[in-house]
C-alpha atoms as a PDB file:
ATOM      1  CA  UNK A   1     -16.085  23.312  11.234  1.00  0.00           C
ATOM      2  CA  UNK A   2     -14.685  22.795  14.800  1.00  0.00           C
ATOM      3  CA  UNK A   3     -16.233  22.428  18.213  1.00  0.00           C
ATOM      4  CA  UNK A   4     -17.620  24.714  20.433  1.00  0.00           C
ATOM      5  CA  UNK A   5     -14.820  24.312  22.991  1.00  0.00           C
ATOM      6  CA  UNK A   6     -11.626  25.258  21.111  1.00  0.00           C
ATOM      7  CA  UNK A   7     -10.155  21.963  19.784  1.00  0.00           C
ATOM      8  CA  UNK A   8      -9.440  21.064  16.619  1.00  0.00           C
ATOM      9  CA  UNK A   9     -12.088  20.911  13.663  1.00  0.00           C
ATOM     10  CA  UNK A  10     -13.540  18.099  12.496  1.00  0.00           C
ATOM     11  CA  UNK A  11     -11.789  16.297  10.131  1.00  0.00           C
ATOM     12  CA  UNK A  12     -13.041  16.922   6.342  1.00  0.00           C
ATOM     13  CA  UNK A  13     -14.940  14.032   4.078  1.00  0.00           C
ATOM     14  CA  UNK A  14     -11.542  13.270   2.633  1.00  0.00           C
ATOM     15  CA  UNK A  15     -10.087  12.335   5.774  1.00  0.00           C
ATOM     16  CA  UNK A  16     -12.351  10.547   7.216  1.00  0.00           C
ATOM     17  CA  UNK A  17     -12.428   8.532   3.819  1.00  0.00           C
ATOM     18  CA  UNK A  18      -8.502   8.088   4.041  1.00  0.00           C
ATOM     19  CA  UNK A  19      -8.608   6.727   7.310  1.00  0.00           C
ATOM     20  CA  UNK A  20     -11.424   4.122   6.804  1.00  0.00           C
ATOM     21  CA  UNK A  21      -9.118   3.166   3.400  1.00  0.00           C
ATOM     22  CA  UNK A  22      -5.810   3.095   5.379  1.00  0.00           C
ATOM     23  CA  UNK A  23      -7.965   0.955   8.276  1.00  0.00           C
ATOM     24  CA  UNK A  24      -9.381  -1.292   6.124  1.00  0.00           C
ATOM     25  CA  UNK A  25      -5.619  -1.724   4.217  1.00  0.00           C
ATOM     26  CA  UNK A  26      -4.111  -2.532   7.103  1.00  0.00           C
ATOM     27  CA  UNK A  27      -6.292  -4.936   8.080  1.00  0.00           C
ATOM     28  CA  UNK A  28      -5.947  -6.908   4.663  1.00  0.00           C
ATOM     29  CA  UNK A  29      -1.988  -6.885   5.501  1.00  0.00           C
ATOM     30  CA  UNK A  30      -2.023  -7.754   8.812  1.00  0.00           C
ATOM     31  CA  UNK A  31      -4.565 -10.957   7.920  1.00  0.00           C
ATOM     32  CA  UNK A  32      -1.997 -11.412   4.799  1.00  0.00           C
ATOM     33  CA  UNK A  33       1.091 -11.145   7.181  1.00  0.00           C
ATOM     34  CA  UNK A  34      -0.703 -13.929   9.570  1.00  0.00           C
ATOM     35  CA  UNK A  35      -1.428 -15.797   7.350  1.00  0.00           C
ATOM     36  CA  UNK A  36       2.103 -16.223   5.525  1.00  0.00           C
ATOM     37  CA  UNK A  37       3.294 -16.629   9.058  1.00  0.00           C
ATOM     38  CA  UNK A  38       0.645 -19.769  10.100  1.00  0.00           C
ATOM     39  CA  UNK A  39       1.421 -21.446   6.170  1.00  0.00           C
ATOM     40  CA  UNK A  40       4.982 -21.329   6.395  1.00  0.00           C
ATOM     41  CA  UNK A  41       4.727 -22.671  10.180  1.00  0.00           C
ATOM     42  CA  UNK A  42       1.665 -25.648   8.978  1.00  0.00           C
ATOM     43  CA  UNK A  43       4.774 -26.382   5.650  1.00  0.00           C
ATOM     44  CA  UNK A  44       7.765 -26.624   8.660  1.00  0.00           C
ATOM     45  CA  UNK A  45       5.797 -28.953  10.736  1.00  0.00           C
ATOM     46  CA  UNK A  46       4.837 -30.848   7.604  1.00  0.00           C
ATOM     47  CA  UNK A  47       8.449 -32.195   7.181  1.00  0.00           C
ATOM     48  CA  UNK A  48       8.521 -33.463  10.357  1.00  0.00           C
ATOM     49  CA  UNK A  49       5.298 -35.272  10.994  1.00  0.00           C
ATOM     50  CA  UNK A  50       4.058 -38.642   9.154  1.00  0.00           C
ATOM     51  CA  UNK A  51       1.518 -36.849   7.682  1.00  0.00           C
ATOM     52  CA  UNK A  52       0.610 -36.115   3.461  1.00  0.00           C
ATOM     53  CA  UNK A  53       1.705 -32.911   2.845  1.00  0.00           C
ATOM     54  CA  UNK A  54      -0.509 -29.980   1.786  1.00  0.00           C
ATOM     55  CA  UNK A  55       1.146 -28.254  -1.703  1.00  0.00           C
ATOM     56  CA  UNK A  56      -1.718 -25.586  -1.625  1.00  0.00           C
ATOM     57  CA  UNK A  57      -0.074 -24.109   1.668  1.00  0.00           C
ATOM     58  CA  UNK A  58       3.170 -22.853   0.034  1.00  0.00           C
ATOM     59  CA  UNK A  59       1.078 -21.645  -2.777  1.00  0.00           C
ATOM     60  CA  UNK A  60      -1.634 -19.435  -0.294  1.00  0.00           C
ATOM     61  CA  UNK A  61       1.366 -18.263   1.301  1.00  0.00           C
ATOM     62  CA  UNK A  62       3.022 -16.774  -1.929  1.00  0.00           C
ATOM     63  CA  UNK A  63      -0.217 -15.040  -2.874  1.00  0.00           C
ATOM     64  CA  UNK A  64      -0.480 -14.252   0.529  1.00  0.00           C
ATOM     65  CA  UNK A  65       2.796 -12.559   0.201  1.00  0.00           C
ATOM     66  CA  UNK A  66       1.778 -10.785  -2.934  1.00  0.00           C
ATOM     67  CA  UNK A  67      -1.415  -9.318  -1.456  1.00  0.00           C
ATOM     68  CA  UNK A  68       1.041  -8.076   1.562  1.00  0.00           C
ATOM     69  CA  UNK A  69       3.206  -6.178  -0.114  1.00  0.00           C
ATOM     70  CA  UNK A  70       0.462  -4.270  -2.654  1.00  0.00           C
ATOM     71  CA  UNK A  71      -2.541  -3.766   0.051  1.00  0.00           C
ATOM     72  CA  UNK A  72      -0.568  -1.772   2.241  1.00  0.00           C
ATOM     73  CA  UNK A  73       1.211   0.644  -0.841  1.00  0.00           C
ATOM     74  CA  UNK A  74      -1.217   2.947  -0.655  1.00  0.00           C
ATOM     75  CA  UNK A  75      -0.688   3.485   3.688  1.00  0.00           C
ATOM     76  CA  UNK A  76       2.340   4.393   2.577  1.00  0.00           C
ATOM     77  CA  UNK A  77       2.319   7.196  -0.159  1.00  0.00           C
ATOM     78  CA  UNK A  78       0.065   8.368   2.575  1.00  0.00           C
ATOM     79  CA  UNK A  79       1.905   8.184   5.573  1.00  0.00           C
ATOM     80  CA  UNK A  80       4.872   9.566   3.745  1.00  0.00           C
ATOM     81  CA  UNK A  81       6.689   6.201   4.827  1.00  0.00           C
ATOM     82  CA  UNK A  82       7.908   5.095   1.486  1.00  0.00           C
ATOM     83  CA  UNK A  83      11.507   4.721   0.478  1.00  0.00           C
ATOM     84  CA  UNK A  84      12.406   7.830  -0.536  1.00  0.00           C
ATOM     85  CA  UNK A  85      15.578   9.949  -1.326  1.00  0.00           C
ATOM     86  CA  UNK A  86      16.114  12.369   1.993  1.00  0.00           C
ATOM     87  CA  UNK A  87      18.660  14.406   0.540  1.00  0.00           C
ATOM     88  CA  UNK A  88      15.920  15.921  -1.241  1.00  0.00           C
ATOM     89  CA  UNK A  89      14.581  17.465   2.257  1.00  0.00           C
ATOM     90  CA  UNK A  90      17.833  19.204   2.926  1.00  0.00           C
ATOM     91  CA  UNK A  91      16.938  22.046  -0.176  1.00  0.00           C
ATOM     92  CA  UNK A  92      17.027  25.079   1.999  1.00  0.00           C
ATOM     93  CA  UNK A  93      14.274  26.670  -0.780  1.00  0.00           C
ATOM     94  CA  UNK A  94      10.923  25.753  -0.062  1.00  0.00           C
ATOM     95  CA  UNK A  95       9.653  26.113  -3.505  1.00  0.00           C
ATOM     96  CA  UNK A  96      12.212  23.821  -4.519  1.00  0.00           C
ATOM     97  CA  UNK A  97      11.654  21.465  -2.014  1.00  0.00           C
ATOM     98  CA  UNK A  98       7.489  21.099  -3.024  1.00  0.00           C
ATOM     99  CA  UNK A  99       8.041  21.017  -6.576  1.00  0.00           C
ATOM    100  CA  UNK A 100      10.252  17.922  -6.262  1.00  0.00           C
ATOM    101  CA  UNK A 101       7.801  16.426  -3.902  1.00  0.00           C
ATOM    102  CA  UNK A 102       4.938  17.172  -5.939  1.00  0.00           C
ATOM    103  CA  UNK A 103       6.839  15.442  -9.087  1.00  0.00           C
ATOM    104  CA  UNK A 104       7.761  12.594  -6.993  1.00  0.00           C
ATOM    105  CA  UNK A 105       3.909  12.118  -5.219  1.00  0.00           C
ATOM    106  CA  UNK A 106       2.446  12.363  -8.929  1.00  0.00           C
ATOM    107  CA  UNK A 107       5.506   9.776 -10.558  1.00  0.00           C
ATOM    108  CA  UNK A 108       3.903   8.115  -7.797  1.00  0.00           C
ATOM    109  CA  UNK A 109       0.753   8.560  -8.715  1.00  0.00           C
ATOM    110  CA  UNK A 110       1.538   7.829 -12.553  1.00  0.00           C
ATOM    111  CA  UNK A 111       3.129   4.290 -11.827  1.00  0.00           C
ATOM    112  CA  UNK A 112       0.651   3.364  -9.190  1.00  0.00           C
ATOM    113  CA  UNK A 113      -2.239   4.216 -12.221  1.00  0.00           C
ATOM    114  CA  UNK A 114       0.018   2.237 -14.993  1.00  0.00           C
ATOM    115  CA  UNK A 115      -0.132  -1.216 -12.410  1.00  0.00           C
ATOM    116  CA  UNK A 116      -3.614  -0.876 -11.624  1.00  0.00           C
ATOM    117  CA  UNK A 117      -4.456  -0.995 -15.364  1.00  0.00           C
ATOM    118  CA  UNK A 118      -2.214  -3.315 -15.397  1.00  0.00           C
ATOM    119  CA  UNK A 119      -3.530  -5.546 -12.756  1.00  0.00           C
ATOM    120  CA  UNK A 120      -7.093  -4.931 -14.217  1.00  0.00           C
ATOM    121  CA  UNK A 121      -6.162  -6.583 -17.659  1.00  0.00           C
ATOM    122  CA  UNK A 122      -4.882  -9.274 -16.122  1.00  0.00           C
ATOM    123  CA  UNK A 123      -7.685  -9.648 -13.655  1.00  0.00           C
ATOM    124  CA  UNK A 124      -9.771  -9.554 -17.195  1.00  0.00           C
ATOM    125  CA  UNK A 125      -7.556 -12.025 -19.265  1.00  0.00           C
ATOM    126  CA  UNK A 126      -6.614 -14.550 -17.039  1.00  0.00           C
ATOM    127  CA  UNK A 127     -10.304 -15.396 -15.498  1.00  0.00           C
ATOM    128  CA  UNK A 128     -10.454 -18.907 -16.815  1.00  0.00           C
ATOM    129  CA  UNK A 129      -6.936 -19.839 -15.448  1.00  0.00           C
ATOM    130  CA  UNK A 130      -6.860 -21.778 -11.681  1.00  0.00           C
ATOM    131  CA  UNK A 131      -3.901 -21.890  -9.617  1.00  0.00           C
ATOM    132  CA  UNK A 132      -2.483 -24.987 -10.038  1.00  0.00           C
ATOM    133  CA  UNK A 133      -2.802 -25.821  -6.380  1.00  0.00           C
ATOM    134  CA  UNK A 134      -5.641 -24.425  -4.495  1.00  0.00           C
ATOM    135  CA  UNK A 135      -7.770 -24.033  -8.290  1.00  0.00           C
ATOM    136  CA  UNK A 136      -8.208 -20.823  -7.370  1.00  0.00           C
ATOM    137  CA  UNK A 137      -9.441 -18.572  -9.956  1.00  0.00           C
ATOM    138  CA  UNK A 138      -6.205 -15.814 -10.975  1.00  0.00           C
ATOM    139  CA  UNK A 139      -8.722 -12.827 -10.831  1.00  0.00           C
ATOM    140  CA  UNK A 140      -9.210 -13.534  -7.286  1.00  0.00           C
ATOM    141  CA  UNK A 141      -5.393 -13.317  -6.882  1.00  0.00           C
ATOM    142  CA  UNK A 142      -5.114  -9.896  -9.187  1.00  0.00           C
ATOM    143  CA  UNK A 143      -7.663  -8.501  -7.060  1.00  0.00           C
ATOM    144  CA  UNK A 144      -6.125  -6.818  -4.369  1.00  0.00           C
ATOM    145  CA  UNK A 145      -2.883  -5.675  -6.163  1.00  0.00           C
ATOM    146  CA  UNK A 146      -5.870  -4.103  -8.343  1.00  0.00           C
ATOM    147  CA  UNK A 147      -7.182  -2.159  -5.230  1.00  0.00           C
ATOM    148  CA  UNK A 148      -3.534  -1.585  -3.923  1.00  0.00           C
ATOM    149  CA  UNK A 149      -2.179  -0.129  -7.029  1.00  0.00           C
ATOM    150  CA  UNK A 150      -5.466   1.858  -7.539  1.00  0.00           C
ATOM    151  CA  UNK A 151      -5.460   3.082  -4.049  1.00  0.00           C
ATOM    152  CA  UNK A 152      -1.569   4.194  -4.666  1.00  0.00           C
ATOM    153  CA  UNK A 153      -2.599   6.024  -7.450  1.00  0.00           C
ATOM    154  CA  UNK A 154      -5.312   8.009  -5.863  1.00  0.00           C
ATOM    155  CA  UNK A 155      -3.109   9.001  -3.096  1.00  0.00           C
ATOM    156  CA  UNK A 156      -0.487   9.852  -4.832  1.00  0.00           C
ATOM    157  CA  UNK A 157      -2.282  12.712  -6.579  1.00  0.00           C
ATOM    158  CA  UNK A 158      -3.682  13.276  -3.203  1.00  0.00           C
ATOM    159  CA  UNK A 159       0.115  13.606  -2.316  1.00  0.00           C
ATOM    160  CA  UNK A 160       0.676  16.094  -4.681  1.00  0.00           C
ATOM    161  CA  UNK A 161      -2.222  18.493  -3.629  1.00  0.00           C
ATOM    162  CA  UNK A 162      -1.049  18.498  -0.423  1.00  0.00           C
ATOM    163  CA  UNK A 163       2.310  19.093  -1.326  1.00  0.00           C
ATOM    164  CA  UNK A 164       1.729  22.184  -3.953  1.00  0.00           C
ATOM    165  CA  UNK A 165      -0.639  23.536  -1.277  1.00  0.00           C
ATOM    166  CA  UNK A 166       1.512  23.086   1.803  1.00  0.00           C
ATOM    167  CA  UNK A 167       4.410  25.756   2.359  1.00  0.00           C
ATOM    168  CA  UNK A 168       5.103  23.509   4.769  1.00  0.00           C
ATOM    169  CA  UNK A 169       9.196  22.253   5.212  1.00  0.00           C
ATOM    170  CA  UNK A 170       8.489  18.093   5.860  1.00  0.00           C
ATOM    171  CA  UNK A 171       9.375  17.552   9.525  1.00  0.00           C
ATOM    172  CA  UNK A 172      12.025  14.967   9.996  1.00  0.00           C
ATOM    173  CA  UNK A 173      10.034  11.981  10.652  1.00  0.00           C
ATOM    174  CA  UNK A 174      11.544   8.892  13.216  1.00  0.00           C
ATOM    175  CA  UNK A 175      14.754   7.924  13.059  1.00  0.00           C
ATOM    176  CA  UNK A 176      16.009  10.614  10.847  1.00  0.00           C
ATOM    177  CA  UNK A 177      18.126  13.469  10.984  1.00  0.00           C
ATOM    178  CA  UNK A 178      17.718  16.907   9.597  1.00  0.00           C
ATOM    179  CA  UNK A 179      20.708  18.607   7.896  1.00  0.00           C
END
């Protein structure tokens, strides 16, 4: 359904769940990424100064780390920003060119499913366990590579409809080249 005055039509349930996902993923990594950056600064000026050090700041800032790297996997099966082979673009055959993409978005998919159960077991098993540090419980750190993995997975199959419904030839995106 679009507006009355020509523009584009309003985007579909889907979307609009996507980008509240990818908003609220991003905002996980970018408190993740300021955090490692604020740890790692509070651990260099702990060397210097008279003061008792803090061992639960390296330890925050590895998990941090962790939670970085997972929370935002999902953003990028979406945005199409993951690494990925380009030479695979250059297939002059469309249908070609979508099958490979829909194999690679639901291998995607498929290994993105495998960590989440992955990360759910061990969110289940290792409740009882503390970090040694901060004592905080391991299911809270399992928790959002959990939700990143499981996120990955549903986009990835969200991927591949796109990709076996699209005709489409993938635009070359920036900083690349098109053969």
């Amino acid at each position: 359904m679009g507006r009355d005055d020509g523009s584009a039509p309003a985007p579909s349930r889907w979307a609009r769940w996507a980008a509240l996902a990818t908003r609220v993923e991003l905002a996980i990594g970018a408190v993740a990424l300021v955090l490692v950056f604020l740890l790692v600064l509070v651990q260099a000026a702990q060397r210097y100064l008279p003061l008792a050090g803090w061992p639960w700041t390296g330890e925050l800032a590895r998990f941090c780390l962790v939670w970085l790297t997972v929370s935002v996997a999902g953003v990028l099966v979406t945005t199409d920003s993951h690494i990925a082979l380009q030479l695979v673009d250059g297939i002059r055959n469309p249908t070609v060119l979508r099958v490979v993409r829909v194999v690679a978005a639901l291998t995607v998919a498929a290994v993105g499913a495998a960590f989440a159960v992955e990360a759910w077991d061990l969110m289940v098993s290792q409740g009882r366990l503390r970090s040694p540090s901060l004592r905080m419980p391991l299911t809270w750190l399992y928790l959002f590579p959990f939700l990143g993995f499981l996120s990955t997975a549903v986009r990835g199959v969200a991927a591949a409809i796109g990709f076996a419904r699209s005709a489409e030839v993938p635009a070359a995106g920036h900083g690349e080249a098109r053969a």
